[in-house]
Structures are given as C-alpha cells and as structure tokens.
Protein backbone atom coordinates (compact mmCIF):
# COMPACT_ATOMS: atom_id res chain seq x y z
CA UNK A 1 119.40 87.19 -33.73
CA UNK A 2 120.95 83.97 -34.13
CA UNK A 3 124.89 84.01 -34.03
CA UNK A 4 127.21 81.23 -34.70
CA UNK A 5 130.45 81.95 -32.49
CA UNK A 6 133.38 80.04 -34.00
CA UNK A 7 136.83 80.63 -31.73
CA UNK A 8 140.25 80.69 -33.82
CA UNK A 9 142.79 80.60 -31.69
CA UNK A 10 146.61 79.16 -31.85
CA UNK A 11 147.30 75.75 -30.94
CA UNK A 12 150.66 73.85 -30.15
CA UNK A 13 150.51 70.56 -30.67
CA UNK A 14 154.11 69.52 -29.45
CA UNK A 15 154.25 70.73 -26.10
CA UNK A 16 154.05 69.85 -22.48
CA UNK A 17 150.40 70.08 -22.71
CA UNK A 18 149.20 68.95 -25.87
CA UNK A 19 146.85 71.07 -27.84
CA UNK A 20 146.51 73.29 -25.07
CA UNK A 21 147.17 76.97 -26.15
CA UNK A 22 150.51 77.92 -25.09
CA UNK A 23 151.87 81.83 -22.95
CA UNK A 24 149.98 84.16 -21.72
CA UNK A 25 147.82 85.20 -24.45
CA UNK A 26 146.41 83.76 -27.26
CA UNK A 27 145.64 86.30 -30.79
CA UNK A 28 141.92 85.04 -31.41
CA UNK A 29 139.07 85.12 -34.19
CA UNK A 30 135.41 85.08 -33.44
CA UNK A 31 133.70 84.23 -37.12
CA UNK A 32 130.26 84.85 -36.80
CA UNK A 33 127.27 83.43 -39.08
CA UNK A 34 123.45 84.57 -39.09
CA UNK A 35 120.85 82.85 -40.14
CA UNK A 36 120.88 81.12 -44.05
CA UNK A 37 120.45 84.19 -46.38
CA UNK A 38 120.77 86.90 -44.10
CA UNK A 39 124.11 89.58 -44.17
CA UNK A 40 126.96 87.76 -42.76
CA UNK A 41 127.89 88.90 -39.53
CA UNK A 42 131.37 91.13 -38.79
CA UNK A 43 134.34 89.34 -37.65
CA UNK A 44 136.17 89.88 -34.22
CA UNK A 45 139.78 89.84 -33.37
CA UNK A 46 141.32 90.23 -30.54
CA UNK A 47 143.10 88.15 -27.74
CA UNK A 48 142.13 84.56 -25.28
CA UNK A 49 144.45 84.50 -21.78
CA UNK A 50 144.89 81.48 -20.90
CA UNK A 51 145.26 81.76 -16.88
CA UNK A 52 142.24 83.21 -16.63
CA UNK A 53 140.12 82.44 -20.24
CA UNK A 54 139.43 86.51 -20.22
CA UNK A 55 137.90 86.77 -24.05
CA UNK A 56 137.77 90.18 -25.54
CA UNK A 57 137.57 90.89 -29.09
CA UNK A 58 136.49 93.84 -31.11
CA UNK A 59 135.64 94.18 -35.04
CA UNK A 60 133.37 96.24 -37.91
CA UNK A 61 130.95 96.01 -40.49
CA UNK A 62 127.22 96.41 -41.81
CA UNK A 63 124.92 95.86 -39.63
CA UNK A 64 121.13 96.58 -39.92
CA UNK A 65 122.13 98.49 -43.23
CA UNK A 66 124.25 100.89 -41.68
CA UNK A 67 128.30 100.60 -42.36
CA UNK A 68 130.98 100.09 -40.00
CA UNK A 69 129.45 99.80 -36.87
CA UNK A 70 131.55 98.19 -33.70
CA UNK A 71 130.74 94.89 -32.66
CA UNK A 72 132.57 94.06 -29.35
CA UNK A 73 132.78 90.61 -26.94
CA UNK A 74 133.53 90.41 -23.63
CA UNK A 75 133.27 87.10 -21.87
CA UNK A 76 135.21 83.86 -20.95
CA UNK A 77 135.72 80.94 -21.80
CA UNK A 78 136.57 77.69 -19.63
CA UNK A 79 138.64 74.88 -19.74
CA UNK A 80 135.42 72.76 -20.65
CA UNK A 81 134.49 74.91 -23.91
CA UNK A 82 132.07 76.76 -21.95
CA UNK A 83 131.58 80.64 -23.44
CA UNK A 84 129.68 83.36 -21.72
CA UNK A 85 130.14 86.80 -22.31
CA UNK A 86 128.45 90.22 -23.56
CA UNK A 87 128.21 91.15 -27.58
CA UNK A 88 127.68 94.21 -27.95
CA UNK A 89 126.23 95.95 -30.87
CA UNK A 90 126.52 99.60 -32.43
CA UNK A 91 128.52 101.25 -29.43
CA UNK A 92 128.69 104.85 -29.71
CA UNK A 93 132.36 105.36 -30.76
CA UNK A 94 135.18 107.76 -32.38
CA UNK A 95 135.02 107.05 -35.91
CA UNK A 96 132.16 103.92 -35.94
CA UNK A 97 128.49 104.34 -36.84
CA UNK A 98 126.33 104.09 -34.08
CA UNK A 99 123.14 102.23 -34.27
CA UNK A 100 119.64 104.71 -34.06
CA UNK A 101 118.37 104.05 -30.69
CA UNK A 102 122.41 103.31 -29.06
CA UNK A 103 123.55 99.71 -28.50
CA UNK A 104 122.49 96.29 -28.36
CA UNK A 105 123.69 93.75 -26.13
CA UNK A 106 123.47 90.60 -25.73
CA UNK A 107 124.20 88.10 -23.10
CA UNK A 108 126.00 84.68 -24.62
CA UNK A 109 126.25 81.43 -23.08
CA UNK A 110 127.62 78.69 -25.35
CA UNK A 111 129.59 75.54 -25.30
CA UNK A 112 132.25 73.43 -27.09
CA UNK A 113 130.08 71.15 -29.82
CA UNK A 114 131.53 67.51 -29.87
C-alpha cells in the first residue's frame, strides 16, 4: 500500500508567530492518494494540538471493494514536519463495514517534503 499523506490544517499568517498554527487545536484534513489508477483513498478529518502535535483523525469509504469502512490515524507530528503514527484499516465498528479477516494497521513515519 502506498499512501500519500497530505496535512490541511489552518494557518495564520499575521500573528506573533508567523505561519505557525494558532490555539489549542487545529481542525485538520489528511487527503490520501494510492498508487496511479488505483481507488482513491478515504479522506480523514479530525483535529492537530499544537502543544503537543497529538494527530488523530477518523474518515470512510471503499476500501478493498467493500463500502464504508473506517479508516483512522493516530500519530504526531513535530515541529520539523516529522509524522509518525498508526493507520488503521477496517476497524470493527457500530455502523462501518469491517474488513474479512479484522483490521489492518499500519505504522507511518513521514516527513515535511521541501
């Protein structure tokens, strides 16, 4: 599986610490790509806090052919753009699909491209 994490989050640019995200939480966006040609992959929302760059985020949709199954991430991120974290995959859940077999996860390390 090859994932392309891309972090959303709210920026203000006039403020003590420029382009630094501002209180103490942030509402973020993981948009996630597979490879070329294959199903796109479901996108996460949830929330960045900034004293501690705690990520969590939670979303739905098709994976493996089956129809809203949970796709959750748990990780953090640093002040250099580092992420690592757990996505997991097809949770057993109230009112999700669950994935034959029970859940993936996967451990993600990542970091800020220039």
């Amino acid at each position: 599986l090859f994932v392309l994490f891309h972090l959303i989050t709210s920026w203000i640019i006039n403020s003590p610490t420029i382009g630094q995200p501002q209180g103490p939480s942030q509402t973020i966006e993981i948009v996630g790509g597979s490879n070329p040609g294959a199903p796109a992959f479901p996108t996460l929302q949830g929330t960045f806090t900034t004293a501690t760059g705690a990520v969590t985020a939670q979303g739905s949709g098709t994976v493996a052919g089956r129809s809203n199954v949970l796709v959750e991430f748990v990780g953090t991120l640093s002040a250099n753009g580092n992420l690592n974290g757990t996505l997991t995959v097809g949770r057993a859940a109230a009112g999700f699909t669950s994935l034959p077999g029970g859940a993936i996860v996967y451990n993600v390390a990542g970091f800020k491209s220039p």
